[in-house]
C-alpha atoms as a PDB file:
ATOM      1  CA  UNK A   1       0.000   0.000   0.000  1.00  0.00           C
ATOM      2  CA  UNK A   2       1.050   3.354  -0.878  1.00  0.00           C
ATOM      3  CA  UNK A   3       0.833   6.100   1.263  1.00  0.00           C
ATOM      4  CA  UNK A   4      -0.396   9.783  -0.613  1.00  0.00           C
ATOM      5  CA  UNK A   5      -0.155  11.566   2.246  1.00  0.00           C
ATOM      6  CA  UNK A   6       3.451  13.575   3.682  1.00  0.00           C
ATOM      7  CA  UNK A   7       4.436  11.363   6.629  1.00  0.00           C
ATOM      8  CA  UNK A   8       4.258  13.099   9.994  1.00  0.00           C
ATOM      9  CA  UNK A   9       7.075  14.464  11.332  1.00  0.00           C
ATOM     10  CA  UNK A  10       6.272  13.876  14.926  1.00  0.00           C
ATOM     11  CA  UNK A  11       3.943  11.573  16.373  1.00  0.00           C
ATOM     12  CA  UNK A  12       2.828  12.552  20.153  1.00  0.00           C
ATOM     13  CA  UNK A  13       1.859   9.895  22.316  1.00  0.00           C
ATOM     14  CA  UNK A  14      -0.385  10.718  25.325  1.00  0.00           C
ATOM     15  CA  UNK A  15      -2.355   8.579  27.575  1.00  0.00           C
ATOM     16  CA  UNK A  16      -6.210   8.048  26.855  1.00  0.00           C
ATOM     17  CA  UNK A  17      -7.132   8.278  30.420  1.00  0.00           C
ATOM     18  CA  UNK A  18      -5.527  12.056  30.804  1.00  0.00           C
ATOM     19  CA  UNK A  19      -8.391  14.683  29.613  1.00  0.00           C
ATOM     20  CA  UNK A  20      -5.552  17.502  30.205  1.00  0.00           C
ATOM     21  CA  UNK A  21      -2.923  15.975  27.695  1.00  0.00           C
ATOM     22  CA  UNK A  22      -5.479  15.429  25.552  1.00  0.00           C
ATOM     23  CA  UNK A  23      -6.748  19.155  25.737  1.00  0.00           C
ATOM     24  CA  UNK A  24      -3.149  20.025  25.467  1.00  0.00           C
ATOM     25  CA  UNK A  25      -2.653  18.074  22.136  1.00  0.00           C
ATOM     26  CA  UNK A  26      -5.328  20.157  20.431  1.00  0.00           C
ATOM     27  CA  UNK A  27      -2.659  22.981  21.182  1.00  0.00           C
ATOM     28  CA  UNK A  28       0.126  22.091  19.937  1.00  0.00           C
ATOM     29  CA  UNK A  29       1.774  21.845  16.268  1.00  0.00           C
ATOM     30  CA  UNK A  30       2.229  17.801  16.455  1.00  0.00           C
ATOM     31  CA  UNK A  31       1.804  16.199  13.053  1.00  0.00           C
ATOM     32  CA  UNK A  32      -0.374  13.069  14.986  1.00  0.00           C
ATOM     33  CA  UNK A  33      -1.769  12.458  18.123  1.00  0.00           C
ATOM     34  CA  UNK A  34      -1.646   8.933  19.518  1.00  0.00           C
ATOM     35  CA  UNK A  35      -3.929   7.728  21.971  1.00  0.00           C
ATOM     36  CA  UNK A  36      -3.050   5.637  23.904  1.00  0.00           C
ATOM     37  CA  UNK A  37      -4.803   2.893  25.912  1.00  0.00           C
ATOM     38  CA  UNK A  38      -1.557   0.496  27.041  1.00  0.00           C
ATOM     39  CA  UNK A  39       1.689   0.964  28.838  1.00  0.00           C
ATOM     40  CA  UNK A  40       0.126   4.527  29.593  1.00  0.00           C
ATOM     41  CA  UNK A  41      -3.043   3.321  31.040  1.00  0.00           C
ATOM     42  CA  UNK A  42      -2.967   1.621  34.410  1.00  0.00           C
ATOM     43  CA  UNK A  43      -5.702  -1.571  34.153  1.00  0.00           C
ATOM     44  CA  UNK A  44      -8.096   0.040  36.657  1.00  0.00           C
ATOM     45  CA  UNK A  45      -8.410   2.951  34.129  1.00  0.00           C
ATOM     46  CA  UNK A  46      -8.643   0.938  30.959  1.00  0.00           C
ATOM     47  CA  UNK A  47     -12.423   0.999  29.981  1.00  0.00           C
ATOM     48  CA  UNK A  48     -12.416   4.675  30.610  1.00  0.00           C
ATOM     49  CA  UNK A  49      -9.663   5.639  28.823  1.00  0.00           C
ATOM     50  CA  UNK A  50     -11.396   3.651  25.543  1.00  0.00           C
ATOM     51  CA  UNK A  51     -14.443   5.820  26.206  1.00  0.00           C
ATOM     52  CA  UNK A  52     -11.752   8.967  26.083  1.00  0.00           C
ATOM     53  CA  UNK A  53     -10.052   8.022  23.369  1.00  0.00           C
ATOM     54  CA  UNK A  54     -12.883   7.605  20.978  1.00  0.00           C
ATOM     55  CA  UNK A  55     -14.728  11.235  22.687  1.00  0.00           C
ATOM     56  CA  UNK A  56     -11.329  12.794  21.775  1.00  0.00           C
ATOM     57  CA  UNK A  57     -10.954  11.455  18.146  1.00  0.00           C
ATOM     58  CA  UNK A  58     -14.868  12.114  17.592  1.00  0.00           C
ATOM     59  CA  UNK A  59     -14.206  15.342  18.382  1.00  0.00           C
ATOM     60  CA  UNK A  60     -10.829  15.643  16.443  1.00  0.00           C
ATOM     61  CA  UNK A  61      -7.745  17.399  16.411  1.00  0.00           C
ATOM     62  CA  UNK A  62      -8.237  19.878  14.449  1.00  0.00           C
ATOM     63  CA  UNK A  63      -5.500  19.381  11.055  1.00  0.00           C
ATOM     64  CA  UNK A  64      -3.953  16.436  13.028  1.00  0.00           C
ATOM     65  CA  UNK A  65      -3.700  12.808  12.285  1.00  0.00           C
ATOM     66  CA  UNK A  66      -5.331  11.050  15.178  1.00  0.00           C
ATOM     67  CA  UNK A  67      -4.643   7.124  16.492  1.00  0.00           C
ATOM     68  CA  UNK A  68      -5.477   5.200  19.159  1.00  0.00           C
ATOM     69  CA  UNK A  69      -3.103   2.591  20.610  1.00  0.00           C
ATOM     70  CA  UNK A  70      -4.752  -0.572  21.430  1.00  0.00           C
ATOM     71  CA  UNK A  71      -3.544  -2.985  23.729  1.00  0.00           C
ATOM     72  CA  UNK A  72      -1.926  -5.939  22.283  1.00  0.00           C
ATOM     73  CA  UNK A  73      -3.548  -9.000  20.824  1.00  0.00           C
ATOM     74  CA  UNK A  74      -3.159 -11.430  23.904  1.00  0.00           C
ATOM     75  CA  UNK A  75      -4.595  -8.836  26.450  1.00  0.00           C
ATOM     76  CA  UNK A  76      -7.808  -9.037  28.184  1.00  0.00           C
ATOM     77  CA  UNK A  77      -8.390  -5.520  26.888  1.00  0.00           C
ATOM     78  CA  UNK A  78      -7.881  -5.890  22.918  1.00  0.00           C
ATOM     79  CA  UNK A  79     -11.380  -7.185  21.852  1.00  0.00           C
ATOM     80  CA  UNK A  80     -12.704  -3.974  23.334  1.00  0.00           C
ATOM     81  CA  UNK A  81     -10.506  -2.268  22.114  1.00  0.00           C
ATOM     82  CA  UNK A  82     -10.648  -3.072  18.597  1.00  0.00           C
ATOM     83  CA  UNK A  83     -14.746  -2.659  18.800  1.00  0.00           C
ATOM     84  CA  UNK A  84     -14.656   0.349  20.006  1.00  0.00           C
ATOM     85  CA  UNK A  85     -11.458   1.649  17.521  1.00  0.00           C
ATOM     86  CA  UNK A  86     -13.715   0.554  14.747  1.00  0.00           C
ATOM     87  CA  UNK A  87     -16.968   2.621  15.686  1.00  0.00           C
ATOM     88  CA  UNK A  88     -14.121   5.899  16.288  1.00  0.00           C
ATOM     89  CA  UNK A  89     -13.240   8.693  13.693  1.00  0.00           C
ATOM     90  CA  UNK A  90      -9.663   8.107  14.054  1.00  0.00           C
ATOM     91  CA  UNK A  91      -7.520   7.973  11.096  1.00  0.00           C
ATOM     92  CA  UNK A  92      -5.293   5.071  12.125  1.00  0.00           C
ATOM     93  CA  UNK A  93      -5.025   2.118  15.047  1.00  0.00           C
ATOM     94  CA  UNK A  94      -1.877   1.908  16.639  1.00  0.00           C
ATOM     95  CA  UNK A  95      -1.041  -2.406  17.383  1.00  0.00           C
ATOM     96  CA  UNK A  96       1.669  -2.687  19.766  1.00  0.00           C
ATOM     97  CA  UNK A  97       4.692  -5.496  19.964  1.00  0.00           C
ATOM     98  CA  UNK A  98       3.255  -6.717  16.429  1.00  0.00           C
ATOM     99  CA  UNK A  99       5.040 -10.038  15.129  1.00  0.00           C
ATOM    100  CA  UNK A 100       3.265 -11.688  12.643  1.00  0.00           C
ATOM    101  CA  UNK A 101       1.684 -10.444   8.809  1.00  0.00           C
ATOM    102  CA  UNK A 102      -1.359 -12.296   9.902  1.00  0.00           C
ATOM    103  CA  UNK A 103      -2.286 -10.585  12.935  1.00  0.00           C
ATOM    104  CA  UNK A 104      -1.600  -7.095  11.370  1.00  0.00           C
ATOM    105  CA  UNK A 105      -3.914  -8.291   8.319  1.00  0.00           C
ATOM    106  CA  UNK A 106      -6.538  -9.309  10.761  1.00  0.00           C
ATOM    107  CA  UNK A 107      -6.528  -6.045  12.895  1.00  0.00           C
ATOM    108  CA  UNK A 108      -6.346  -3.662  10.078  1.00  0.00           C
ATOM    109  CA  UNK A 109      -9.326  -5.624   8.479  1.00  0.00           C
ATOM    110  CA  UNK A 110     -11.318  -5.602  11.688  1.00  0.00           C
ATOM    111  CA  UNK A 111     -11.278  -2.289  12.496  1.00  0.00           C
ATOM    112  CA  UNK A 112     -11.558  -0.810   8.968  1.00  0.00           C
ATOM    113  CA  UNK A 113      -8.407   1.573   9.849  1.00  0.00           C
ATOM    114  CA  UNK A 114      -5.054   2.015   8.172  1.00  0.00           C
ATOM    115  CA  UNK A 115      -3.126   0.100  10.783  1.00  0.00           C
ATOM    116  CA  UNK A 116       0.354   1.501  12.453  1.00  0.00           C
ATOM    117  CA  UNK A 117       2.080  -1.558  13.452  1.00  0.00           C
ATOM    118  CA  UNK A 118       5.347  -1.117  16.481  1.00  0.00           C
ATOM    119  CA  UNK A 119       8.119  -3.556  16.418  1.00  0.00           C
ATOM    120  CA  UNK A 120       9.418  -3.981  19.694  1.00  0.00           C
ATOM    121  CA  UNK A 121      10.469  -7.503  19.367  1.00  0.00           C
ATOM    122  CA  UNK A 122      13.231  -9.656  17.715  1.00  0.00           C
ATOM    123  CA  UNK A 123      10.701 -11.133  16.250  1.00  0.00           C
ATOM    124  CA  UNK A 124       9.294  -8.449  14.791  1.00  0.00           C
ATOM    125  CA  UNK A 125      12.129  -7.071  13.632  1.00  0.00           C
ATOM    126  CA  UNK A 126      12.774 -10.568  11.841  1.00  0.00           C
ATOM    127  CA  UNK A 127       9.543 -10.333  10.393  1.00  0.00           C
ATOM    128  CA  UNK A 128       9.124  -6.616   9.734  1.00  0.00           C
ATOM    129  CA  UNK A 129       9.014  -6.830   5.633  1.00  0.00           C
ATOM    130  CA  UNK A 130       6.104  -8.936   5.978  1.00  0.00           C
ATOM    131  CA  UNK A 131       4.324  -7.036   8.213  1.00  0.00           C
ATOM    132  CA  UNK A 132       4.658  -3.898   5.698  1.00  0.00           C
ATOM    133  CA  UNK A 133       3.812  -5.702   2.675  1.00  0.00           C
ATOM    134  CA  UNK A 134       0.250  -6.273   4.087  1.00  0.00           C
ATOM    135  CA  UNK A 135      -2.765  -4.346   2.844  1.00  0.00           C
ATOM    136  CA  UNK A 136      -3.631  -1.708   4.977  1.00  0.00           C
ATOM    137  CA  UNK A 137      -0.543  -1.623   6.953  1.00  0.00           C
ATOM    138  CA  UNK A 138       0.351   2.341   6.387  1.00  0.00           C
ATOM    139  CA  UNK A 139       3.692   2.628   8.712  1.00  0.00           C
ATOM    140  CA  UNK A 140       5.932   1.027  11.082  1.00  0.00           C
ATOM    141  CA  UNK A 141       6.748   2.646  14.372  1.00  0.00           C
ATOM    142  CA  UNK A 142      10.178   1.319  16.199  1.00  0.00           C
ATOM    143  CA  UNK A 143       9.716   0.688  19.706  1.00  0.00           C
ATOM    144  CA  UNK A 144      13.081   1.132  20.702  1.00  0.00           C
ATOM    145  CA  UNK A 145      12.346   0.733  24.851  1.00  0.00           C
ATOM    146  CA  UNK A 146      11.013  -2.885  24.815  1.00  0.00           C
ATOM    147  CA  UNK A 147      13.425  -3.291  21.723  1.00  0.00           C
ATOM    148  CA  UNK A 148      16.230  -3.034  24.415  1.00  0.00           C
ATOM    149  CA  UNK A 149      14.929  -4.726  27.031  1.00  0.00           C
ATOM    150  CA  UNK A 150      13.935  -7.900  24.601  1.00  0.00           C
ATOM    151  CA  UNK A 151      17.578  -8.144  23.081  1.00  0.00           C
ATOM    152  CA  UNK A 152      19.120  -7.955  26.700  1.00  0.00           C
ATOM    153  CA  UNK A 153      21.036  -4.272  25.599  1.00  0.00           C
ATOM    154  CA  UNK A 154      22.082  -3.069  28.988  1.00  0.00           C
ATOM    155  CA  UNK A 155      20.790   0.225  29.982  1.00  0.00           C
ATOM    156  CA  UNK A 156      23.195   3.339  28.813  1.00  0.00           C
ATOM    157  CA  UNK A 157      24.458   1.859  26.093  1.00  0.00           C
ATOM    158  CA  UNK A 158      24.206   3.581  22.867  1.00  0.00           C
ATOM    159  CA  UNK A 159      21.981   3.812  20.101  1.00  0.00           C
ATOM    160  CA  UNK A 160      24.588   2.352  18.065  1.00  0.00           C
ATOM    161  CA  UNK A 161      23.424  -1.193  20.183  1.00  0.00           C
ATOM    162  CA  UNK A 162      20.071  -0.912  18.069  1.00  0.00           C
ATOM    163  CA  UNK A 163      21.171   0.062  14.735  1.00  0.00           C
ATOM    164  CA  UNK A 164      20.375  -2.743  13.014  1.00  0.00           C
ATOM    165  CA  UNK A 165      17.448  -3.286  14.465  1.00  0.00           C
ATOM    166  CA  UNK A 166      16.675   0.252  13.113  1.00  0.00           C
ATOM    167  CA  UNK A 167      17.950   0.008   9.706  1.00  0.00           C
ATOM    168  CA  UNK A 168      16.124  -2.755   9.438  1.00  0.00           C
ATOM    169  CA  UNK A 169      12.388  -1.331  10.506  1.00  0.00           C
ATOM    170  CA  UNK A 170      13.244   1.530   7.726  1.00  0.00           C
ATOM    171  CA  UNK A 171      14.438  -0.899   5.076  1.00  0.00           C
ATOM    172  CA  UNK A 172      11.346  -2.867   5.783  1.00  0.00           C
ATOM    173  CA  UNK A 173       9.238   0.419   5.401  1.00  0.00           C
ATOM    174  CA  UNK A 174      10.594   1.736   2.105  1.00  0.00           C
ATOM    175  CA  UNK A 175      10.478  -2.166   0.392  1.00  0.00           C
ATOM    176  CA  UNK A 176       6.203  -1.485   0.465  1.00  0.00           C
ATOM    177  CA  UNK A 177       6.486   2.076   0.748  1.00  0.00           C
ATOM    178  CA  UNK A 178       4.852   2.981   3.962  1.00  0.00           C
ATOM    179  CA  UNK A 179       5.826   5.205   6.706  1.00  0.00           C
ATOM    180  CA  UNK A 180       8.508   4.406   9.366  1.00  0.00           C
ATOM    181  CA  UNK A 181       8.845   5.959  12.463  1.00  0.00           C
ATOM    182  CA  UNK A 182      11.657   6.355  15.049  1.00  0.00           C
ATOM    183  CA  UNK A 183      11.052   5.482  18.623  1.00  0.00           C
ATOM    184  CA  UNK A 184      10.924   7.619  21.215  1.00  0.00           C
ATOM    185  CA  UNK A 185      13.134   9.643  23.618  1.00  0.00           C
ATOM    186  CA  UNK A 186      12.690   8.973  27.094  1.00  0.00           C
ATOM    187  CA  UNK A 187      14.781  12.100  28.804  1.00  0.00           C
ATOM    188  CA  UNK A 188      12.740  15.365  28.937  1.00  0.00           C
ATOM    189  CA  UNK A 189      14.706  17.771  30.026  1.00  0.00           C
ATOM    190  CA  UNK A 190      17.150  16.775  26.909  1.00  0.00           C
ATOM    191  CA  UNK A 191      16.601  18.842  24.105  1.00  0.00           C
ATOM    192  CA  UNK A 192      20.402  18.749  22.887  1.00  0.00           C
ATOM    193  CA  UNK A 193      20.434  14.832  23.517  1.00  0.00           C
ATOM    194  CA  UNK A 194      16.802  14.704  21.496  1.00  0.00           C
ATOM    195  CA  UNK A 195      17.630  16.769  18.778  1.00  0.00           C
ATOM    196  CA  UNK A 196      20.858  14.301  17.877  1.00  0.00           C
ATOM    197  CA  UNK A 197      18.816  11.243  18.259  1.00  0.00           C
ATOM    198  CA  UNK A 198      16.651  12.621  15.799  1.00  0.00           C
ATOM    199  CA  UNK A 199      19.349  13.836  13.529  1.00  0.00           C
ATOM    200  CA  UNK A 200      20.351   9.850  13.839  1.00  0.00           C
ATOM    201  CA  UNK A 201      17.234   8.652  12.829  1.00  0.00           C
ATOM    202  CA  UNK A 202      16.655  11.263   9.983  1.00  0.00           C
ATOM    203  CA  UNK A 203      19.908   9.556   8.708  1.00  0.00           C
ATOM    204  CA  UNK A 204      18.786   6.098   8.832  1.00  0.00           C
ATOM    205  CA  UNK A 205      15.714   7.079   6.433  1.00  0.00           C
ATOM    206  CA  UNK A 206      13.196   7.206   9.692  1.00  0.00           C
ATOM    207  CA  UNK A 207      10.221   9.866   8.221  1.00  0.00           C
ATOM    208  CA  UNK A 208       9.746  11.167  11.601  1.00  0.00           C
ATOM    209  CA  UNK A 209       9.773  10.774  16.246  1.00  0.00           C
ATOM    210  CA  UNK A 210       7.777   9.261  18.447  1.00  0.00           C
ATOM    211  CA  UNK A 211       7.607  11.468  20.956  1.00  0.00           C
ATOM    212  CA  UNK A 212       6.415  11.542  24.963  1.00  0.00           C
ATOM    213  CA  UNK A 213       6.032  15.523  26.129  1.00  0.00           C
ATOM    214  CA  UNK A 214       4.803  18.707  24.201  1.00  0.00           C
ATOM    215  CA  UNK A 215       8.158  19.881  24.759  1.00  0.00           C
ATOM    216  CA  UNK A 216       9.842  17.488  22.178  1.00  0.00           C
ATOM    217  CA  UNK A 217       7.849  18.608  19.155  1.00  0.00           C
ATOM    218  CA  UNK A 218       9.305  21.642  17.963  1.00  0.00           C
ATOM    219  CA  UNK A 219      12.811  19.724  18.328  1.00  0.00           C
ATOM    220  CA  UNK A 220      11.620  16.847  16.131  1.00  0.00           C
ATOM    221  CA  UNK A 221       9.681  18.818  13.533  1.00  0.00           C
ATOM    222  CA  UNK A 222      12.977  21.110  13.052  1.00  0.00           C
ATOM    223  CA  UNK A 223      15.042  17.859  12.645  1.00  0.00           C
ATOM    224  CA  UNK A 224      12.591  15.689  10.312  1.00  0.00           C
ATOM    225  CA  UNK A 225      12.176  18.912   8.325  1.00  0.00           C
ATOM    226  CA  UNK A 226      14.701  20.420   5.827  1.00  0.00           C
ATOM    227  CA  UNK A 227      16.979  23.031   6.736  1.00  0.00           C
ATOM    228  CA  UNK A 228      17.677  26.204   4.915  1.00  0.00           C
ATOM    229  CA  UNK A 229      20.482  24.681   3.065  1.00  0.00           C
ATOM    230  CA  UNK A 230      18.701  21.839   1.809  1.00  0.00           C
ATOM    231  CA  UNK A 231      16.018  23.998   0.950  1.00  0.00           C
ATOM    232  CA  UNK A 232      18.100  26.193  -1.228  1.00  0.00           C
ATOM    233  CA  UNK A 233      19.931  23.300  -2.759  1.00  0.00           C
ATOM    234  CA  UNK A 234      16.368  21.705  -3.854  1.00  0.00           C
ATOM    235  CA  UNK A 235      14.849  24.505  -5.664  1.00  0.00           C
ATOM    236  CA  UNK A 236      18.439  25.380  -7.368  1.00  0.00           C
ATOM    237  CA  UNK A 237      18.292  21.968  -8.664  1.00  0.00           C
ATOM    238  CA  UNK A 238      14.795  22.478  -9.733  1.00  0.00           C
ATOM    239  CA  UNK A 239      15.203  25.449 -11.260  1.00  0.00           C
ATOM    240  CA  UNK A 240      18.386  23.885 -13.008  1.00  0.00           C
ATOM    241  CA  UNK A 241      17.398  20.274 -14.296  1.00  0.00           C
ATOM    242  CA  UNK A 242      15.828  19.866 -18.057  1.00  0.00           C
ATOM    243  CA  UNK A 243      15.456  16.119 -18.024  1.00  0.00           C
ATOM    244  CA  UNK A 244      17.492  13.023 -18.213  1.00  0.00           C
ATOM    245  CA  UNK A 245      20.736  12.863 -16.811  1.00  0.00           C
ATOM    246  CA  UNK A 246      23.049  15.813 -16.532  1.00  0.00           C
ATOM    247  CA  UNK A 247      25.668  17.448 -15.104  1.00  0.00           C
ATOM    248  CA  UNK A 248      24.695  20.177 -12.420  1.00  0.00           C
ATOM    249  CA  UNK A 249      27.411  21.834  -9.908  1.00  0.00           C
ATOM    250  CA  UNK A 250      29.903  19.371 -10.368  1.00  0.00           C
ATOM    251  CA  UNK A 251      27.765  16.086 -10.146  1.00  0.00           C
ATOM    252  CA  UNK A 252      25.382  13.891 -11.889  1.00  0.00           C
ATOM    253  CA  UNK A 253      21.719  14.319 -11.678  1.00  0.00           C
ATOM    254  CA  UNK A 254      18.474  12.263 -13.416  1.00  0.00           C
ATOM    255  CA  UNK A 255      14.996  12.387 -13.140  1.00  0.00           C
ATOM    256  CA  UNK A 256      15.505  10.168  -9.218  1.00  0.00           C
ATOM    257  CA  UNK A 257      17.097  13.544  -8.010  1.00  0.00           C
ATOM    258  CA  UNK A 258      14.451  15.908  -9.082  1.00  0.00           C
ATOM    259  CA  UNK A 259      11.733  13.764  -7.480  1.00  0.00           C
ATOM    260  CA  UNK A 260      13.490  13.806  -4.192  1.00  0.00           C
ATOM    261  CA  UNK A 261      13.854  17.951  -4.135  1.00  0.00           C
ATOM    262  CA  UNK A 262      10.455  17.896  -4.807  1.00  0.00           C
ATOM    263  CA  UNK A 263       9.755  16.209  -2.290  1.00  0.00           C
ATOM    264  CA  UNK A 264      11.813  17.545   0.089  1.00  0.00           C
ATOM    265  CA  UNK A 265       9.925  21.239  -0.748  1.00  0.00           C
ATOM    266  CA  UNK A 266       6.595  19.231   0.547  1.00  0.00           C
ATOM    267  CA  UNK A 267       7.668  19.220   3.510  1.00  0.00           C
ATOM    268  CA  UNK A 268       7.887  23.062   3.914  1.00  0.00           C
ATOM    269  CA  UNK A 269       4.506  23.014   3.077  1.00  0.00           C
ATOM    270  CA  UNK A 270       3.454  20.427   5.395  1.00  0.00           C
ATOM    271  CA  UNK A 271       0.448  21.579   7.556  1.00  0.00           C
END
């Protein structure tokens, strides 16, 4: 499945069961809002936070994507979840520790949404292409935190520890075309440490952050967007390409390299 639309940027997870965060979401400039009714949601609060989460996508974001997170496919909770997904105006359900093609062709089918599936296992990772290539399936968000704790990394080691894991989730996006998404940072008082994580996983092809707190937005959308440089660079080689290949400033260029300027100027125009 192709995705038309620009990928988001960032994608702001908040807990279902929190009417402020929510309220707070309809605020800010994040490119999706993820509801979420798992790791965020304490069990006591579960069937309240579904109500929330399908109130707050009824009543929409405003120009924001909108998911819900439902709780994985062996929990009490999913059945009820996916019911009540499927009777919501979201624009896409969010399955966590996903690990099969079936089970991502079965939710997405269920629930009548473009599905966003996380791989937070090994064997997800293993698995990943398949899980893209299904119908339906319109991105892949890396769960990085249960990526570590499921491949034993110990905790301060660097992101370099995950990097195949990582390449991988992207390489598996771009084989069906599909969004991929980097996990998220877990320091918020970080914005130096944030904004190189996201320069990272800019690198590795990610299309945009998962992101816990407000305050990590404008970091990720400056990262995942194109700078001023790149920017000039795109519309010079525009403004300087007349088909085929060709030499411009020192360098060969084809049709590929006017496709990717172009879209690279998108994303400047990205609500």
């Amino acid at each position: 499945m192709t995705t038309v639309r620009l990928a988001p940027r960032t994608a702001l997870f908040l807990p279902a069961s929190n009417p402020r965060a929510i309220a707070k979401a309809r605020e800010t400039h994040a490119d999706l809002v993820i509801l979420d009714l798992e790791d965020a949601v304490r069990d006591d609060a579960k069937a309240e936070a579904r109500a929330a989460a399908v109130a707050a996508a009824n009543e929409g974001f405003g120009a924001r994507l909108c998911a819900i997170r439902i709780n994985a496919v062996d929990s009490g909770e999913h059945g009820e979840d996916l019911d009540a997904v499927a009777g919501s105006a979201c624009d896409f359900v969010v399955l966590p520790k996903v690990e099969s093609a079936g089970d991502a062709a079965a939710i997405a089918e269920a629930c009548g949404k473009p599905l966003l599936a996380m791989i937070e296992t090994p064997l997800g990772v293993l698995v990943a292409a398949e899980i893209a290539a299904v119908p339906g399936v319109a991105g892949l968000l890396a769960g990085v935190n249960d990526l570590r704790a499921s491949l034993g990394i110990p905790a301060g080691a660097g992101r370099e520890s995950l990097s195949l894991a990582l390449q991988t989730v992207v390489l598996a996006a771009r084989a069906s075309e599909i969004w991929a998404f980097d996990g998220v940072f877990n320091a918020l008082d970080d914005p130096e440490g944030l904004a190189a994580e996201c320069r990272h996983g800019r690198a590795l092809g990610f299309d945009g952050k998962s992101l816990i707190h407000p305050n990590q937005i404008e970091v990720a959308a400056e990262a995942f967007g194109p700078s001023a440089t790149e920017i000039a660079e795109a519309e010079a080689l525009i403004a300087a390409a007349t088909g085929g290949a060709e030499r411009y400033r020192n360098r060969m260029i084809e049709t590929m390299h006017v496709e990717q300027a172009r879209a690279l100027l998108a994303r400047i125009r990205q609500p």
